[in-house]
N, C-alpha and C. Protein backbone atom coordinates (compact mmCIF):
# COMPACT_ATOMS: atom_id res chain seq x y z
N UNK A 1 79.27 -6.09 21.24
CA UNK A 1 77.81 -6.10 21.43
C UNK A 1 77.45 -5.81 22.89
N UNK A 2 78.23 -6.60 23.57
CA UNK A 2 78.08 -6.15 25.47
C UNK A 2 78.14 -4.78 25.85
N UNK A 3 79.21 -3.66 24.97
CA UNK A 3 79.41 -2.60 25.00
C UNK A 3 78.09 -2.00 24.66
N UNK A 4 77.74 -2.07 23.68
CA UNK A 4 76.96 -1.43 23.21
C UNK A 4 75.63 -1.24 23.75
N UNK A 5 75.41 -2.58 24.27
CA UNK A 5 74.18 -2.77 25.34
C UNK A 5 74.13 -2.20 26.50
N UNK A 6 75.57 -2.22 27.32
CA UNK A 6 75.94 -1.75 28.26
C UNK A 6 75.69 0.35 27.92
N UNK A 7 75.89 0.45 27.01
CA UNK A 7 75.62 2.55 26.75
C UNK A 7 74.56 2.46 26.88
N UNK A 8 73.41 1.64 26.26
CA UNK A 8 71.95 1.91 26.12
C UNK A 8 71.65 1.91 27.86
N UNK A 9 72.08 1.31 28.57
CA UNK A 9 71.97 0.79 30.10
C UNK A 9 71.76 2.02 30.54
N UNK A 10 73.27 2.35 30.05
CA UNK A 10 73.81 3.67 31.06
C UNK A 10 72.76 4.83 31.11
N UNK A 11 72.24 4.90 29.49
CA UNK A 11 71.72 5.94 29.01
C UNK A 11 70.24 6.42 29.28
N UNK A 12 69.48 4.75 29.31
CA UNK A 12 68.27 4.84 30.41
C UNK A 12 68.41 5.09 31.57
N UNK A 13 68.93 4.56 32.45
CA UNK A 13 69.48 5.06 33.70
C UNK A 13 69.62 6.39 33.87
N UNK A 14 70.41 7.16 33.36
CA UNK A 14 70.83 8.30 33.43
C UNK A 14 69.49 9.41 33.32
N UNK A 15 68.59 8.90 32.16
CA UNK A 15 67.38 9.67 31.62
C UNK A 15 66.77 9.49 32.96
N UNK A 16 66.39 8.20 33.70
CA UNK A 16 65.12 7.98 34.51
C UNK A 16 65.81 9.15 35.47
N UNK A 17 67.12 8.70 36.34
CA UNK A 17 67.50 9.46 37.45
C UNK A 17 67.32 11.27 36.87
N UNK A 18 67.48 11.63 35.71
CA UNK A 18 67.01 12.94 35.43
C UNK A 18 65.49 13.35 35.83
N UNK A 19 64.73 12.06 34.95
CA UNK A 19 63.51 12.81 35.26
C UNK A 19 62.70 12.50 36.55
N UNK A 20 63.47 11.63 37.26
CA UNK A 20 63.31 11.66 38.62
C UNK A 20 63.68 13.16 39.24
N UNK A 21 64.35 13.72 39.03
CA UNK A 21 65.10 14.82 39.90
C UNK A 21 64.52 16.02 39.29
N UNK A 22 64.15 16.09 38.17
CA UNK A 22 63.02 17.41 37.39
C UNK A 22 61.78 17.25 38.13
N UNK A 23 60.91 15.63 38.59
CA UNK A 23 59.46 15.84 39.72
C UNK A 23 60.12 15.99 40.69
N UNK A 24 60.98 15.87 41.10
CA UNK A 24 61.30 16.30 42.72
C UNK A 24 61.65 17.50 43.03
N UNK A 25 62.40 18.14 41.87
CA UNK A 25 62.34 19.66 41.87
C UNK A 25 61.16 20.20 41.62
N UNK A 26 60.16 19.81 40.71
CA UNK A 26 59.09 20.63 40.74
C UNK A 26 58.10 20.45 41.68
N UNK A 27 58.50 18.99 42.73
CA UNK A 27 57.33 19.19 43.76
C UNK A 27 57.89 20.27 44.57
N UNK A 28 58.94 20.25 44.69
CA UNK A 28 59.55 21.19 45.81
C UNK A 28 59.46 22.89 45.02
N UNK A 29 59.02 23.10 44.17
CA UNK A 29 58.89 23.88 43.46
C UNK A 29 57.58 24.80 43.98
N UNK A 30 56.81 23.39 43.59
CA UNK A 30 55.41 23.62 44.24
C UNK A 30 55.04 23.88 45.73
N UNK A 31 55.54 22.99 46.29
CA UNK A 31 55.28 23.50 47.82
C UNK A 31 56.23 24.64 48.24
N UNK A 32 57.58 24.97 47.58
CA UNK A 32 57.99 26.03 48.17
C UNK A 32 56.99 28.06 47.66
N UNK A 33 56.16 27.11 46.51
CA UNK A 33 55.59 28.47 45.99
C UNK A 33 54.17 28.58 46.64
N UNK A 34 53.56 27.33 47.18
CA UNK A 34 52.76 27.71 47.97
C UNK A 34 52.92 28.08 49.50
N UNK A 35 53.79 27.62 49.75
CA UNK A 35 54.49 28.25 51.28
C UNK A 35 54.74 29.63 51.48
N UNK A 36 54.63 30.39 50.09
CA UNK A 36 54.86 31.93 49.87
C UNK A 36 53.69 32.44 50.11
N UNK A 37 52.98 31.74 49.00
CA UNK A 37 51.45 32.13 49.26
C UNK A 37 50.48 32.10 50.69
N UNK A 38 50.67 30.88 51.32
CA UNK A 38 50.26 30.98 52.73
C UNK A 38 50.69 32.40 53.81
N UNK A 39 52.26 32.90 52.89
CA UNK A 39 52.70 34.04 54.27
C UNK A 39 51.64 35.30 53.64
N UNK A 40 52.01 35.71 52.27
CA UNK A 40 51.73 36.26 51.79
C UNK A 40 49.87 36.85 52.20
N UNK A 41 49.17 35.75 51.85
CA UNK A 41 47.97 36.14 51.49
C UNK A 41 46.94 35.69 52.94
N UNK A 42 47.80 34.83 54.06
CA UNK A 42 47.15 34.81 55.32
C UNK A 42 46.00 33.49 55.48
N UNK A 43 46.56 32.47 54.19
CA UNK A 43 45.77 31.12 54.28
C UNK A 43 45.61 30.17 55.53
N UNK A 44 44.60 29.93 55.84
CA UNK A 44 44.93 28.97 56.57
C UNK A 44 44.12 27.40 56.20
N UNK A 45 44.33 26.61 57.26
CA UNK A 45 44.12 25.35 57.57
C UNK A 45 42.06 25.36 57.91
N UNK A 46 41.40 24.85 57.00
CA UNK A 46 40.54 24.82 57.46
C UNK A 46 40.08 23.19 57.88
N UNK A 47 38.61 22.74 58.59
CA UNK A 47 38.10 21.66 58.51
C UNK A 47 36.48 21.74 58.23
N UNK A 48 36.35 20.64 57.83
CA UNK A 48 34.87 20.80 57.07
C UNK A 48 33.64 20.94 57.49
N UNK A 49 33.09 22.15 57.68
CA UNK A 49 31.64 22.22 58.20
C UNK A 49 30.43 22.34 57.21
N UNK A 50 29.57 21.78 57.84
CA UNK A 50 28.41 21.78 57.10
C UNK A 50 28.20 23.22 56.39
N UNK A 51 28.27 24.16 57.34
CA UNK A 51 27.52 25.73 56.86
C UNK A 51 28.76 26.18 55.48
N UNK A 52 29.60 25.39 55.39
CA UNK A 52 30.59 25.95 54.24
C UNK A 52 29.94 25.04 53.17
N UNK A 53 29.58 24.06 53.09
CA UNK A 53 29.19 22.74 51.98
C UNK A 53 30.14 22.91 51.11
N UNK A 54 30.08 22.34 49.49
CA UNK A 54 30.82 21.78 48.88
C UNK A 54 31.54 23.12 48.26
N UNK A 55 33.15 22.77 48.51
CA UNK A 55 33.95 23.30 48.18
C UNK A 55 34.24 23.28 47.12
N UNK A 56 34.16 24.32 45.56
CA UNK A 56 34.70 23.94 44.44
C UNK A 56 36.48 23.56 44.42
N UNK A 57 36.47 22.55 43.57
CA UNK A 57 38.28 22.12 43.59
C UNK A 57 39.16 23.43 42.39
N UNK A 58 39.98 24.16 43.03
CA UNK A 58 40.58 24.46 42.33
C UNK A 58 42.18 24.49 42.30
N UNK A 59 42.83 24.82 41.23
CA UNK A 59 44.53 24.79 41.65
C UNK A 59 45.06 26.00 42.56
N UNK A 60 46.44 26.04 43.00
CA UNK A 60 46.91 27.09 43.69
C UNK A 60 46.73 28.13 43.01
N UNK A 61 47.35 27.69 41.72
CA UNK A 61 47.12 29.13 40.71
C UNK A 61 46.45 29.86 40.69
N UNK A 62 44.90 29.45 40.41
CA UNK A 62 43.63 29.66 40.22
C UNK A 62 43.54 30.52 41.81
N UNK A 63 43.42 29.59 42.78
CA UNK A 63 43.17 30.46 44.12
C UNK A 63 43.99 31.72 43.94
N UNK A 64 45.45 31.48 44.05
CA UNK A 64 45.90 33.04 43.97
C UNK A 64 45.69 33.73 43.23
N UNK A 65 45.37 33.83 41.71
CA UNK A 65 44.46 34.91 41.18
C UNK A 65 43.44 35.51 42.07
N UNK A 66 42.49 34.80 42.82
CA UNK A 66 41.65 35.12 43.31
C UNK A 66 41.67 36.37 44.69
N UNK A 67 42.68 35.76 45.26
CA UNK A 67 43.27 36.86 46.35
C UNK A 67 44.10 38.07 45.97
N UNK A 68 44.70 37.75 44.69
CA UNK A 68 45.95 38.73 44.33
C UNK A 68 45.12 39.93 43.99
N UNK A 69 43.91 39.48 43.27
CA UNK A 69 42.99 40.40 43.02
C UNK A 69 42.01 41.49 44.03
N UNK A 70 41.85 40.78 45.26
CA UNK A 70 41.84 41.47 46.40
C UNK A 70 42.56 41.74 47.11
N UNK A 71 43.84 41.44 46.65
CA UNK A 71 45.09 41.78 47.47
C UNK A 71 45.23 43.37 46.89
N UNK A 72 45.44 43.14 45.65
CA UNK A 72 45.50 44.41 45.11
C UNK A 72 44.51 45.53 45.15
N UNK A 73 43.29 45.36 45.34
CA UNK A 73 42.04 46.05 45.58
C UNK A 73 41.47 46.55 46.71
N UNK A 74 42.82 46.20 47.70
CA UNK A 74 42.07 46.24 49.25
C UNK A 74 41.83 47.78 49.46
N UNK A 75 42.41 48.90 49.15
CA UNK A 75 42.31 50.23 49.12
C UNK A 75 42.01 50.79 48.41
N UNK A 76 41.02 50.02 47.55
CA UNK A 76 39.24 50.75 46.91
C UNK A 76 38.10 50.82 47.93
N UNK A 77 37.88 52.14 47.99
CA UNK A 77 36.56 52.48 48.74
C UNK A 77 35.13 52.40 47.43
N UNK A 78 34.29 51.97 47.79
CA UNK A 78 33.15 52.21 46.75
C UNK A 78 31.95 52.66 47.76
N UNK A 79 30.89 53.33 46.70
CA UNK A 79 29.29 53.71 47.14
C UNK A 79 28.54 52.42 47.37
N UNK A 80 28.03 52.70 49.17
CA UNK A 80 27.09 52.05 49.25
C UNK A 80 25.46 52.36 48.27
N UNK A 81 24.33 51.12 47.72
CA UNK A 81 23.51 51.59 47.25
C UNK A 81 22.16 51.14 48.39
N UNK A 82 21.62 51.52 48.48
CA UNK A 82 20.19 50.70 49.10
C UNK A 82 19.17 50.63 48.80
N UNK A 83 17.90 50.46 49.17
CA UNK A 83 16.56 50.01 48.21
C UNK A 83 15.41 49.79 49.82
N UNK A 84 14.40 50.98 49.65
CA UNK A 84 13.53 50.63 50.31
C UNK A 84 12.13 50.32 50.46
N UNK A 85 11.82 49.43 51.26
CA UNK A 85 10.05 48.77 51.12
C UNK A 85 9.37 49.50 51.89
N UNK A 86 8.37 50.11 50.96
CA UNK A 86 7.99 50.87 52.14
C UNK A 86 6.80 49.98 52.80
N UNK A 87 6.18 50.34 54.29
CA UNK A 87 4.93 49.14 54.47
C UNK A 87 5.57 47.90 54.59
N UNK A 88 6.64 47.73 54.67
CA UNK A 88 6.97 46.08 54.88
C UNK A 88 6.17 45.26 55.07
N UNK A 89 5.47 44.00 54.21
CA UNK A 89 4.45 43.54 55.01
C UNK A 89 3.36 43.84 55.83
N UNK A 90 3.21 45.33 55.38
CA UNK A 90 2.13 45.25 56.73
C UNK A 90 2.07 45.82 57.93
N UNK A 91 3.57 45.59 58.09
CA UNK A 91 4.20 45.89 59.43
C UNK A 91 3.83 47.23 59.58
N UNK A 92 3.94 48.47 59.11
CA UNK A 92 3.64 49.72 59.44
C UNK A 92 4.77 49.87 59.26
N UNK A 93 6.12 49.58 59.07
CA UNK A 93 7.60 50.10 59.54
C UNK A 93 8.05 49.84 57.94
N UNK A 94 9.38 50.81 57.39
CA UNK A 94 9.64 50.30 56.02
C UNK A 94 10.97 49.44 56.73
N UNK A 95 11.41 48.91 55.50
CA UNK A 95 12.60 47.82 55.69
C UNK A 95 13.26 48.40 54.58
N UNK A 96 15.12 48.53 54.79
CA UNK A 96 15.81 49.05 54.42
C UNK A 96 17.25 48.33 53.76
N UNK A 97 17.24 47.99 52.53
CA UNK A 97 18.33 46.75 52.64
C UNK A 97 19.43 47.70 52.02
N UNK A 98 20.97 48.20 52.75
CA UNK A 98 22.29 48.38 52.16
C UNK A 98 23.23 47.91 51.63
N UNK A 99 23.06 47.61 50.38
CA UNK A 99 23.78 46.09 49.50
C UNK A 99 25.12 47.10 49.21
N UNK A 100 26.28 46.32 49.33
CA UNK A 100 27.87 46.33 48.85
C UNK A 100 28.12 45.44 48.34
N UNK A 101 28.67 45.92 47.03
CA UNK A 101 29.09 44.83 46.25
C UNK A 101 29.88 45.11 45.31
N UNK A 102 31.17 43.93 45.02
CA UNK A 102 32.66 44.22 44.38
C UNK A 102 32.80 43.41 43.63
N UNK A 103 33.11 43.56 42.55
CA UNK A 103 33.33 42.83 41.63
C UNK A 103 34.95 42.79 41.03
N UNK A 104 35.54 41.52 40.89
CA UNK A 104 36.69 41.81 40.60
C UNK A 104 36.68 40.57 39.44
N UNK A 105 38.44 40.54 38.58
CA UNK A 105 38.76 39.73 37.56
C UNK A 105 40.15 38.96 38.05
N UNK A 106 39.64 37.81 38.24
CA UNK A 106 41.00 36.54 38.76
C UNK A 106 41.78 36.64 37.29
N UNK A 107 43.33 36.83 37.58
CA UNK A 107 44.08 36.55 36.42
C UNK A 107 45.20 35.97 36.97
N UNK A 108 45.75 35.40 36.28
CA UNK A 108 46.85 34.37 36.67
C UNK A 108 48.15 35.38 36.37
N UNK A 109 49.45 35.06 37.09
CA UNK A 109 50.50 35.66 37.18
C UNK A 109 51.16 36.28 35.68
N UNK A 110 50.85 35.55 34.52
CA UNK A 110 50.66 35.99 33.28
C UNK A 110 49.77 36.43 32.69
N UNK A 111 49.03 36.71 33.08
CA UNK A 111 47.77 37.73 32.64
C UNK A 111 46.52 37.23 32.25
N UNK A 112 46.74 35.64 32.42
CA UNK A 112 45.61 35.10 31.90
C UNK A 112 44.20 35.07 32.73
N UNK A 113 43.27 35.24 31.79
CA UNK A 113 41.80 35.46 32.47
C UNK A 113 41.34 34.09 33.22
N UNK A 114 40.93 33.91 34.27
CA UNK A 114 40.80 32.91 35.04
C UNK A 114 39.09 33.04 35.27
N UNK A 115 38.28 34.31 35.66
CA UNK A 115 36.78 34.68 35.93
C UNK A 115 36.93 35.60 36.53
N UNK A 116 35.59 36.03 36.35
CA UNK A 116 34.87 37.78 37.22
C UNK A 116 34.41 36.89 37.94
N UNK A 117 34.53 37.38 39.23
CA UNK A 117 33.80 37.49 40.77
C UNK A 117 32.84 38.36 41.22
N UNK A 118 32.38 38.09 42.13
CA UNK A 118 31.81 38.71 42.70
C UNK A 118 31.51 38.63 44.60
N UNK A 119 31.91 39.64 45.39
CA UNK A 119 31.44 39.62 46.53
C UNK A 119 30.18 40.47 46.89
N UNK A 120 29.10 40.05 47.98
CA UNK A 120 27.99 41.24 48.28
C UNK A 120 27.33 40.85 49.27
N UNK A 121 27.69 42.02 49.99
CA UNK A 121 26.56 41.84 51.75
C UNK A 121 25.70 43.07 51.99
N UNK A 122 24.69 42.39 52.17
CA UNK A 122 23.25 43.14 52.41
C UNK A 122 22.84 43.35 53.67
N UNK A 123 23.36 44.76 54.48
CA UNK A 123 22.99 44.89 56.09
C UNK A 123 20.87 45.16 55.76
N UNK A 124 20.70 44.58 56.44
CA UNK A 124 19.00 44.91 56.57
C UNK A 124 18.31 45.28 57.82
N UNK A 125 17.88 46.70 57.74
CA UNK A 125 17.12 47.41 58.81
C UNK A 125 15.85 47.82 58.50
N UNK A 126 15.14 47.68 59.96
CA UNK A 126 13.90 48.43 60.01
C UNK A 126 13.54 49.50 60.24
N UNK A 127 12.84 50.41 59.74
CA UNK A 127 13.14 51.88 59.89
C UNK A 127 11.22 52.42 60.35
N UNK A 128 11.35 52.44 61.54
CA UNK A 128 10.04 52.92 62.31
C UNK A 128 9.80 54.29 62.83
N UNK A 129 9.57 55.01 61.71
CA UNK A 129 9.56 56.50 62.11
C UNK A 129 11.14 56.82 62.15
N UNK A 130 11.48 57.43 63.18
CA UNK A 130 12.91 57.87 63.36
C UNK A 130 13.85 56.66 63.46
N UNK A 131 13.19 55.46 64.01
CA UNK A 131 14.66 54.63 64.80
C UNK A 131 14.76 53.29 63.79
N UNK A 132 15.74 52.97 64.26
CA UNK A 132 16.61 52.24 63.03
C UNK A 132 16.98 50.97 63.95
N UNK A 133 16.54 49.98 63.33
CA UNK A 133 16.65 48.67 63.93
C UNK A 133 17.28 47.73 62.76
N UNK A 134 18.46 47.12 63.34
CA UNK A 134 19.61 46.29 62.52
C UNK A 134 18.69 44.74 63.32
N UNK A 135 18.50 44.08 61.60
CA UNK A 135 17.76 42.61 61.81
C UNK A 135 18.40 41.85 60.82
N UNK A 136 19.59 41.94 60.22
CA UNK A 136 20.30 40.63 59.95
C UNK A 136 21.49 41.03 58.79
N UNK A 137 22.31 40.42 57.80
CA UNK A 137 23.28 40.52 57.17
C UNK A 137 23.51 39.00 56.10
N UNK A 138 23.24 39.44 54.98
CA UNK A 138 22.99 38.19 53.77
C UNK A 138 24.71 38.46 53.33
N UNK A 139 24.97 37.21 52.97
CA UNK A 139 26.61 37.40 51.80
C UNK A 139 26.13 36.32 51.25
N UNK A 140 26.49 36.83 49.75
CA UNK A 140 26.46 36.12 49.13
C UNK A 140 27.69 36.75 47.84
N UNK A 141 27.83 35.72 47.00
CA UNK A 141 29.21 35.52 46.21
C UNK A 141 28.74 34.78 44.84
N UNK A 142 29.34 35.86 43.76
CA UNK A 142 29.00 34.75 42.41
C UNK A 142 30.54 34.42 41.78
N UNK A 143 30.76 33.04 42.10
CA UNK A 143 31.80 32.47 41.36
C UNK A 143 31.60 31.07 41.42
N UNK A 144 32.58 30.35 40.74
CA UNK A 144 32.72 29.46 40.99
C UNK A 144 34.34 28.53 41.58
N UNK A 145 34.73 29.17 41.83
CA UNK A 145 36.43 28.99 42.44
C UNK A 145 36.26 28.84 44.05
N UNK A 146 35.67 29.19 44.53
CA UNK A 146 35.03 29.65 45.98
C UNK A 146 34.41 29.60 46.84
N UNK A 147 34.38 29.11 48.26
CA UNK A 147 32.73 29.65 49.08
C UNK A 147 32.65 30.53 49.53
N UNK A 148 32.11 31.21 50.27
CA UNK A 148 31.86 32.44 50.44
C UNK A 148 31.14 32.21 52.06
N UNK A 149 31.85 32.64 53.50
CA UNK A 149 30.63 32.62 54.48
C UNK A 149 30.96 33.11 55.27
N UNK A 150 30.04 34.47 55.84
CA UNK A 150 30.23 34.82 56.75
C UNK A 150 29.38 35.07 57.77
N UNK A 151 29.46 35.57 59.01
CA UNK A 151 28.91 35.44 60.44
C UNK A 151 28.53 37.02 61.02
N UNK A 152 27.24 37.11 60.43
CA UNK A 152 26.13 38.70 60.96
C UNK A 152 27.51 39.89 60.61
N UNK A 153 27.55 41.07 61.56
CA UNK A 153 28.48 41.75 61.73
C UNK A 153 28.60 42.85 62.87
N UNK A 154 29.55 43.70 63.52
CA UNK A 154 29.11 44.36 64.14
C UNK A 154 29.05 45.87 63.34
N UNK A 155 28.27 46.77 64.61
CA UNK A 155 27.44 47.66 64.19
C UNK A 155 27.74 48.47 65.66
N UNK A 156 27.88 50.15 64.77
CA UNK A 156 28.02 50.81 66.21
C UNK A 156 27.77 52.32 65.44
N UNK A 157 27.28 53.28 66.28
CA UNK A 157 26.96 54.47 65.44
C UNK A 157 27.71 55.31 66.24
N UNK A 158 28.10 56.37 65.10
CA UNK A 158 28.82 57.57 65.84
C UNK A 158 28.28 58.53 66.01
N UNK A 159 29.02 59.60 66.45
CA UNK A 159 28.46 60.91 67.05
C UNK A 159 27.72 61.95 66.04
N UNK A 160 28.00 61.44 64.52
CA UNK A 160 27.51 61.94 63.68
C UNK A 160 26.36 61.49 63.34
N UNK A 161 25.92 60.08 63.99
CA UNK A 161 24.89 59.75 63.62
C UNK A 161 24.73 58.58 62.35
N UNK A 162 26.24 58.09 62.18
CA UNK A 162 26.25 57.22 60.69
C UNK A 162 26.50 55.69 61.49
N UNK A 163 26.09 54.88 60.69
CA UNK A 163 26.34 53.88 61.11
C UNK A 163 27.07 53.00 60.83
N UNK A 164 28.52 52.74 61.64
CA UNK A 164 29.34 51.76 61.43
C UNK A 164 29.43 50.38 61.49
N UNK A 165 29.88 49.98 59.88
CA UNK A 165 30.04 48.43 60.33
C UNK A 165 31.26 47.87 60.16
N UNK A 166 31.36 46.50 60.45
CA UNK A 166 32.19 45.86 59.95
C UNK A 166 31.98 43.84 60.65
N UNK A 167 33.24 42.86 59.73
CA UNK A 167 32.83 41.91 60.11
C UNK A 167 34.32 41.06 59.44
N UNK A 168 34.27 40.09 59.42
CA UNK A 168 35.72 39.11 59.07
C UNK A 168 34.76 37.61 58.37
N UNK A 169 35.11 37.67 57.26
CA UNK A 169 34.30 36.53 56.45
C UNK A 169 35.54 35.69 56.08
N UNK A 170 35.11 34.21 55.57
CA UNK A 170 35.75 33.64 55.16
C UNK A 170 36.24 32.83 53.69
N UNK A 171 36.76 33.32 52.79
CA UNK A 171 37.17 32.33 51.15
C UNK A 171 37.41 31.10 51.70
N UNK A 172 36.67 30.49 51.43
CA UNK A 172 37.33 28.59 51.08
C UNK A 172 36.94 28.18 50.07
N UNK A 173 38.77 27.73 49.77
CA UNK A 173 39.18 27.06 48.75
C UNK A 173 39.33 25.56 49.14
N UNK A 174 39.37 24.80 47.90
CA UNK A 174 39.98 23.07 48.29
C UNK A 174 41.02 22.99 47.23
N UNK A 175 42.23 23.07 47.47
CA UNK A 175 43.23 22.81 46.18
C UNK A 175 43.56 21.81 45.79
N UNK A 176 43.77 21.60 44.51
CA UNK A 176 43.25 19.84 43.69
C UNK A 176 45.19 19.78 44.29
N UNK A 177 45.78 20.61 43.98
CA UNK A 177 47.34 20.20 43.59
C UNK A 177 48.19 20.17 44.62
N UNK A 178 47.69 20.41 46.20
CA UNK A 178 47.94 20.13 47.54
C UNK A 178 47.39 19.38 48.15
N UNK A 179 47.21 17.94 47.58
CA UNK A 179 46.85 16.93 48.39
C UNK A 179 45.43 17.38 48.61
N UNK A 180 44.45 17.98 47.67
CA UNK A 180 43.05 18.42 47.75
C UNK A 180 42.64 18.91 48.98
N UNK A 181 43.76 19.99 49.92
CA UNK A 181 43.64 20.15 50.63
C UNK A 181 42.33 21.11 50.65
N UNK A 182 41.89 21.34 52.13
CA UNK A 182 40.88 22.72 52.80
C UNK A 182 41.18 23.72 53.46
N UNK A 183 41.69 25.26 52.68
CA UNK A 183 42.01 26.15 53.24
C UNK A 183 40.63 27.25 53.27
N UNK A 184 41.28 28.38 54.48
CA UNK A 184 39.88 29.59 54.39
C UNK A 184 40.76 30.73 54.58
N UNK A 185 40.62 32.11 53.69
CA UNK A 185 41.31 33.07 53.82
C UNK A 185 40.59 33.88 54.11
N UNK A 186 40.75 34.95 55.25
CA UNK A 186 40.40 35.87 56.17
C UNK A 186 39.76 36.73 55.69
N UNK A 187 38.74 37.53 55.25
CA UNK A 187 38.47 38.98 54.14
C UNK A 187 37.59 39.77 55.16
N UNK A 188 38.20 40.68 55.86
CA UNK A 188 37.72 42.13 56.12
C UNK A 188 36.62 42.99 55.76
N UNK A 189 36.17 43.23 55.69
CA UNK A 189 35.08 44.17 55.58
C UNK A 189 34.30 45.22 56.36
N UNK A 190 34.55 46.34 55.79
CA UNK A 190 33.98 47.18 56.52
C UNK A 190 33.37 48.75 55.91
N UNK A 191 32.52 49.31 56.77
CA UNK A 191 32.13 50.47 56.12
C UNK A 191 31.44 51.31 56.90
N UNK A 192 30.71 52.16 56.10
CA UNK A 192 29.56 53.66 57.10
C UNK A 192 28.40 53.52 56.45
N UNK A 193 27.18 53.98 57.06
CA UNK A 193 26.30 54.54 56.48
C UNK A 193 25.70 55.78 56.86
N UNK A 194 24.45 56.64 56.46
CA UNK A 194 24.06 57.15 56.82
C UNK A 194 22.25 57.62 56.63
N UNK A 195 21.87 57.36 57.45
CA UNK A 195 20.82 57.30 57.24
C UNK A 195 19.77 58.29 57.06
N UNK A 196 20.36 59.50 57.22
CA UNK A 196 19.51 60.59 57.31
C UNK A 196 20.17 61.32 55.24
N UNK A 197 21.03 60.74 55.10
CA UNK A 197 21.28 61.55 53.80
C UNK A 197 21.48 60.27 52.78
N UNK A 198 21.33 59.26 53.34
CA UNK A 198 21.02 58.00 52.49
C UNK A 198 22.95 57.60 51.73
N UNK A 199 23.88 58.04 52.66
CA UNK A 199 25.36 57.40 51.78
C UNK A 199 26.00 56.72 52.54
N UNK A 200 27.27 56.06 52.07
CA UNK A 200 27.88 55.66 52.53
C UNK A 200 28.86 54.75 51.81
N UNK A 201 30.42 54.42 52.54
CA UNK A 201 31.47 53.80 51.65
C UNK A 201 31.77 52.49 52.47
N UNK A 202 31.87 51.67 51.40
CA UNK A 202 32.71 50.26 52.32
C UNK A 202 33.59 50.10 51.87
N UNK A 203 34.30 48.79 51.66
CA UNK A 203 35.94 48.04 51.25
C UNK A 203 35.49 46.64 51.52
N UNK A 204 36.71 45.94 50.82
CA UNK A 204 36.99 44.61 50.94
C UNK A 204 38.38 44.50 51.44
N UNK A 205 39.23 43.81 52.53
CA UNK A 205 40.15 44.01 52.47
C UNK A 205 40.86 42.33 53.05
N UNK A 206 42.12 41.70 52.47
CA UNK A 206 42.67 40.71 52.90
C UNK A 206 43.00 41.26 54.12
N UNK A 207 42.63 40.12 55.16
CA UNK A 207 42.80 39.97 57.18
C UNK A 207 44.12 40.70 56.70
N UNK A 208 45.36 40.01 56.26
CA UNK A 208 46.71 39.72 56.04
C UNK A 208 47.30 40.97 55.98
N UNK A 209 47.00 41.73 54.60
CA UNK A 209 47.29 43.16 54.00
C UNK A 209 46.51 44.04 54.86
N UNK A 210 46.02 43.67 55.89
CA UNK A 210 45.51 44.96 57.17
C UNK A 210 46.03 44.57 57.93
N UNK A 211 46.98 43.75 58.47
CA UNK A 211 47.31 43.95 59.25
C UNK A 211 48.86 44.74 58.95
């Protein structure tokens, strides 16, 4: 009977120390697969500011769909569109808004559908007779995995007369499955316009995969 009690001993024992060593492999599982992802996709360490507000919680997974998808997309050019008022207010001057905007599909490493995104920044100028006056830059983002924020942009015209932009925005994520951590990933952006023939191309591009 001692024997017999004594196998059952052994046999719990043996199970716990297993499935002890299956979570310890899969934490290390986990942090060694997000440690990829940090080189990979150019994550970093963020801290919490007001102008970001509430961070939706999502998993690593989920986030890297989200980048893989602009990882992969960074060398799509698309048509700028724009839309103008004429009379602005009153003003005598029209106002000129150049909206870019990308839409992509988060899928998980198996193909699974995670959501459509959306990125879009609106350069807005005043246009007074000939001259062209740059008065601000909207982003905005439809998801829910995400924040979305970025800071005006610069602006410089060339010899042709088109006008160049560009700017460095920031994704923040909060990941439920890293200690609910606060990361922000780098996103590029840039493009032309032109104002005398009304075109122009931008991009989205990961900081990371440009450099």
């Amino acid at each position: 009977m001692k024997s017999i009690k004594f196998f059952f001993a052994c046999v719990l024992a043996l199970t716990f120390v297993a499935c002890s060593n299956a979570e310890s492999d899969s934490f290390e599982d986990n942090s060694s697969s997000f440690e990829s992802m940090i080189s990979l996709y150019g994550i970093q360490t963020a801290t919490t500011d007001s102008k970001v507000g509430d961070v939706p919680s999502v998993t690593a997974e989920e986030m890297a769909s989200v980048l893989e998808a602009l990882r992969q997309n960074g060398n799509t050019v698309r048509n700028c569109e724009s839309e103008t008022s004429e009379g602005y207010y009153g003003t005598g001057s029209d106002r000129k808004e150049v909206k870019m905007t990308a839409e992509y599909q988060a899928r998980t490493r198996s193909g699974a559908f995670v959501e459509q995104f959306a990125l879009c920044v609106s350069l807005n100028f005043n246009i007074d007779k000939d001259a062209v006056y740059y008065i601000g830059t909207t982003y905005s983002s439809s998801t829910d995995l995400f924040n979305w924020q970025g800071y005006g942009a610069s602006l410089s015209t060339t010899a042709e007369g088109s006008s160049v932009f560009s700017s460095t925005s920031y994704l923040y994520f909060r990941v439920s499955d890293q200690n609910n951590c606060l990361v922000k990933v780098p996103v590029n952006f840039k493009g032309n316009y032109n104002f005398k023939n009304n075109q122009g191309t931008y991009s989205f591009t990961l900081s990371k995969a440009a450099n």
